[in-house]
C-alpha atoms as a PDB file:
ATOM      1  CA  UNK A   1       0.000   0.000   0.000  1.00  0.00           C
ATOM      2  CA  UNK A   2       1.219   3.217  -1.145  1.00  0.00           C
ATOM      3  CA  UNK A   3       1.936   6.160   1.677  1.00  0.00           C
ATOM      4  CA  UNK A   4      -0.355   8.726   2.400  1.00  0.00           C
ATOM      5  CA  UNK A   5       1.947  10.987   0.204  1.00  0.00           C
ATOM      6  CA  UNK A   6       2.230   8.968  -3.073  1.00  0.00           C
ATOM      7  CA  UNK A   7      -1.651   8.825  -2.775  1.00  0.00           C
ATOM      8  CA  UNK A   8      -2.322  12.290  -2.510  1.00  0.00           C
ATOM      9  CA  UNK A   9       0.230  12.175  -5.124  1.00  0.00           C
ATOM     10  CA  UNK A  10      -2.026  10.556  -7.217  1.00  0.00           C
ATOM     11  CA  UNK A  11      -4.986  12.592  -5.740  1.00  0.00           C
ATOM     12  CA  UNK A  12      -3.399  15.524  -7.415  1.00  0.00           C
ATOM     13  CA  UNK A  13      -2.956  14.206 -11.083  1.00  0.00           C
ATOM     14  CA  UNK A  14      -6.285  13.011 -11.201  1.00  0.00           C
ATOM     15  CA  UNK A  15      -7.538  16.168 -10.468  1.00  0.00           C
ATOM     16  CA  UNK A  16      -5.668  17.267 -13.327  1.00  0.00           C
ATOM     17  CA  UNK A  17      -6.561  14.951 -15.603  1.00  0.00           C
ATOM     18  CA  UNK A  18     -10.376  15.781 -14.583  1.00  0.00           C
ATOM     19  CA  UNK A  19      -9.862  19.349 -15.337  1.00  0.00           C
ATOM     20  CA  UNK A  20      -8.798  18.631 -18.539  1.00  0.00           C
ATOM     21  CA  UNK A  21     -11.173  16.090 -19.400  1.00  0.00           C
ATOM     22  CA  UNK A  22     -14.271  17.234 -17.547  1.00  0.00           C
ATOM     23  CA  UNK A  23     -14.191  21.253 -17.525  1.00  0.00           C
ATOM     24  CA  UNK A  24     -11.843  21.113 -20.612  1.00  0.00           C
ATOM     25  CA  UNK A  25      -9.043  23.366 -18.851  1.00  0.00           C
ATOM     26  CA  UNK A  26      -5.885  21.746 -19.366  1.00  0.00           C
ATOM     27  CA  UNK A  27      -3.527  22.759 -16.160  1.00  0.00           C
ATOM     28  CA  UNK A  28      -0.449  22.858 -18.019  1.00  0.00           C
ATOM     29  CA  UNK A  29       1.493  24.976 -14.824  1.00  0.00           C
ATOM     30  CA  UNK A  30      -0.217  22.910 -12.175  1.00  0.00           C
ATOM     31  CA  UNK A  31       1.320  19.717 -14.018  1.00  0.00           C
ATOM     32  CA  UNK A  32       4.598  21.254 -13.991  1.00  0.00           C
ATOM     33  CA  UNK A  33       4.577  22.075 -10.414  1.00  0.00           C
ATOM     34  CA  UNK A  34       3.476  18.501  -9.415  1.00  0.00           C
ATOM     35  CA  UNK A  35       5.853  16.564 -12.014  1.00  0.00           C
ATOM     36  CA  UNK A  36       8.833  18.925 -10.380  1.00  0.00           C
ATOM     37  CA  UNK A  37       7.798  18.890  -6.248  1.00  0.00           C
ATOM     38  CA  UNK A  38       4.927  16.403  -6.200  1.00  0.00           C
ATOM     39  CA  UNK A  39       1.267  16.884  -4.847  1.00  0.00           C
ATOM     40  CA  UNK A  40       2.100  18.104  -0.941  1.00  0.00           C
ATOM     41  CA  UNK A  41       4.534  20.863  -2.082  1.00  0.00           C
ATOM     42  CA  UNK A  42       2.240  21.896  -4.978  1.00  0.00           C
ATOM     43  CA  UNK A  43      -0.998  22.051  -3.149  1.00  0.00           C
ATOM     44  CA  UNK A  44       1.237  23.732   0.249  1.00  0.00           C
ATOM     45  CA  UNK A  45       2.937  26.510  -2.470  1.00  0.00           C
ATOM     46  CA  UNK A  46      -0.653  27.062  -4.220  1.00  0.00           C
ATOM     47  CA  UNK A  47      -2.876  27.287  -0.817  1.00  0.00           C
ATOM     48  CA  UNK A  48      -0.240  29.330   0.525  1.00  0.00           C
ATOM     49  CA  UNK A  49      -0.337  32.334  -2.285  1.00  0.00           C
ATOM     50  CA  UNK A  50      -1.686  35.786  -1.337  1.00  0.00           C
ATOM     51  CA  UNK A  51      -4.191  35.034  -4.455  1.00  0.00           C
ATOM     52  CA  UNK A  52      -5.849  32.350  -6.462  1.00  0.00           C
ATOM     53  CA  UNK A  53      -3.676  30.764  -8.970  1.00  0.00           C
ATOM     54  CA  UNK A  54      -4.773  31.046 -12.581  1.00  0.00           C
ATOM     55  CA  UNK A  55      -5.702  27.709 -12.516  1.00  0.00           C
ATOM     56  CA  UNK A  56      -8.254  28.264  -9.608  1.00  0.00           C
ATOM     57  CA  UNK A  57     -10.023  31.227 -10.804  1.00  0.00           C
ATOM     58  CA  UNK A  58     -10.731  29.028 -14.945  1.00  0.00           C
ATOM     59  CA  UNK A  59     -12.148  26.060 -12.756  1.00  0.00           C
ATOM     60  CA  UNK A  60     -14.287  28.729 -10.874  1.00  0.00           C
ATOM     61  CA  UNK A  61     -15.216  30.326 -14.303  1.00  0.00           C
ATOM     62  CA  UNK A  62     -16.185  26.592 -15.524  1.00  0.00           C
ATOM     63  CA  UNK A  63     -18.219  25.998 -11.651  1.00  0.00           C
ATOM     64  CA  UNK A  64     -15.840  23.830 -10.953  1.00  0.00           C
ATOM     65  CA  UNK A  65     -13.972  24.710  -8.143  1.00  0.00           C
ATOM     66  CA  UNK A  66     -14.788  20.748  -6.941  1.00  0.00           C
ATOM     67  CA  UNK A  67     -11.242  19.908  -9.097  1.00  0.00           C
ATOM     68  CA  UNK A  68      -9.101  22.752  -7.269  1.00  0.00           C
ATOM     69  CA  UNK A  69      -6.464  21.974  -5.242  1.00  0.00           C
ATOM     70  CA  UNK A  70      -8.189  23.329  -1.784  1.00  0.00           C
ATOM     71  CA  UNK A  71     -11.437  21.564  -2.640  1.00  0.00           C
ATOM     72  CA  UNK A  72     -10.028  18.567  -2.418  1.00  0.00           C
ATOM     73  CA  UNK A  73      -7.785  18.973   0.724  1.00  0.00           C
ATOM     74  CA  UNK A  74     -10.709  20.537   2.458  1.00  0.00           C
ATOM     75  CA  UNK A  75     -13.076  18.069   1.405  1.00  0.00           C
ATOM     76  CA  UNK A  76     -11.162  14.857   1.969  1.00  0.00           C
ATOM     77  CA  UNK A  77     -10.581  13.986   5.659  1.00  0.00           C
ATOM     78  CA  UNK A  78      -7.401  11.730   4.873  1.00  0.00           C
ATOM     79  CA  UNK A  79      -5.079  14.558   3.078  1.00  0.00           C
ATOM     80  CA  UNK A  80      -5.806  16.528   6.478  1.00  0.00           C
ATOM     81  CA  UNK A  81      -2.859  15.812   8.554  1.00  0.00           C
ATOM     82  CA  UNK A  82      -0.089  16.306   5.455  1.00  0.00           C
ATOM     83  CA  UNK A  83      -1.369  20.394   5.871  1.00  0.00           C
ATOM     84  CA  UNK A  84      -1.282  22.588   9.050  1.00  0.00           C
ATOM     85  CA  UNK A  85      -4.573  24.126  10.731  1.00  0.00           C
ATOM     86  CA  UNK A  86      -3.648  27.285   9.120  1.00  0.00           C
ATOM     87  CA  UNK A  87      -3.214  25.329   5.671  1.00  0.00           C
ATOM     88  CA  UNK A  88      -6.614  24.324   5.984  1.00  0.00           C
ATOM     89  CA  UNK A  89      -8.197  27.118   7.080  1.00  0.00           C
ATOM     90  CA  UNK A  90      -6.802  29.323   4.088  1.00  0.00           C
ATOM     91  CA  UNK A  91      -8.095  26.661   2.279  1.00  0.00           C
ATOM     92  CA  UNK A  92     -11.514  26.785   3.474  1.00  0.00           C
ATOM     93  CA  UNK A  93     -11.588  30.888   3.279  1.00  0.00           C
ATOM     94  CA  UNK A  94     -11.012  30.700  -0.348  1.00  0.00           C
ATOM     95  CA  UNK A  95     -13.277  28.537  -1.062  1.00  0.00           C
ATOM     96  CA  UNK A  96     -15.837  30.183   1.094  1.00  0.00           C
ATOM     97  CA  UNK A  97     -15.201  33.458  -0.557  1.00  0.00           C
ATOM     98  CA  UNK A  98     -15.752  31.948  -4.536  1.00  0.00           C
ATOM     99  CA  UNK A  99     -19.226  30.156  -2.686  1.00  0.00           C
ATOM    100  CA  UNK A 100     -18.203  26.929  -2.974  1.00  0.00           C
ATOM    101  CA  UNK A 101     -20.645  24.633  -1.799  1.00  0.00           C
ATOM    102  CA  UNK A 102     -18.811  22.291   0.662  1.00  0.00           C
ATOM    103  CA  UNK A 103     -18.966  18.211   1.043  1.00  0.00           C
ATOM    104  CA  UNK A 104     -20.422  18.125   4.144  1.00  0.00           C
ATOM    105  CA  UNK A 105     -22.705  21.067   3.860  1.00  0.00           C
ATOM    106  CA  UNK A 106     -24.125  19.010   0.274  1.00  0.00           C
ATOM    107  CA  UNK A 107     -24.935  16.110   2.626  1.00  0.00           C
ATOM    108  CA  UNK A 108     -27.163  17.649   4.872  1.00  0.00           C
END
């Protein structure tokens, strides 16, 4: 069985390849990043910016914001402990502020 890493590893390319196959963005920057530091790094360097990436804001354009990097931290209990509190709660934030309609609230 793979480590938590290498899965969110793989967490993070299949968001790619969703983006590209379901909201027809191709992430061409965001595949860079995780082919050169891998999915923790990435998602850490892109949660951490003052601003959405360029990425975020085209899935947000295409109601998607379900394939973006803080979506799927926030939404996914297991990638939780790879990010700090404060990680997560940028995370959250951001996608509060573009109305993003969270997991847990859909369930209810």
């Amino acid at each position: 069985m793979p480590d938590l890493g290498a899965q969110f590893d793989e967490a993070m390319f299949e968001i790619y390849r969703r983006a590209k196959s379901e909201a027809k963005y191709t992430a061409n920057i965001f595949l860079q990043m995780l082919t050169d530091g891998g999915g923790q790094k990435t998602a850490k360097t892109l949660i951490n910016a003052v601003k959405p990436s360029d990425g975020y804001t085209a899935l947000w354009e295409r109601k998607r914001l379900d394939l973006t990097v803080e979506a799927v931290v926030v939404d996914n209990e297991r990638w939780h402990s790879l990010f700090t509190e404060n990680e997560l709660a940028r995370a959250r934030k951001r996608l509060a502020d573009y109305h993003y309609v969270f997991k847990a609230a859909k369930r209810e």
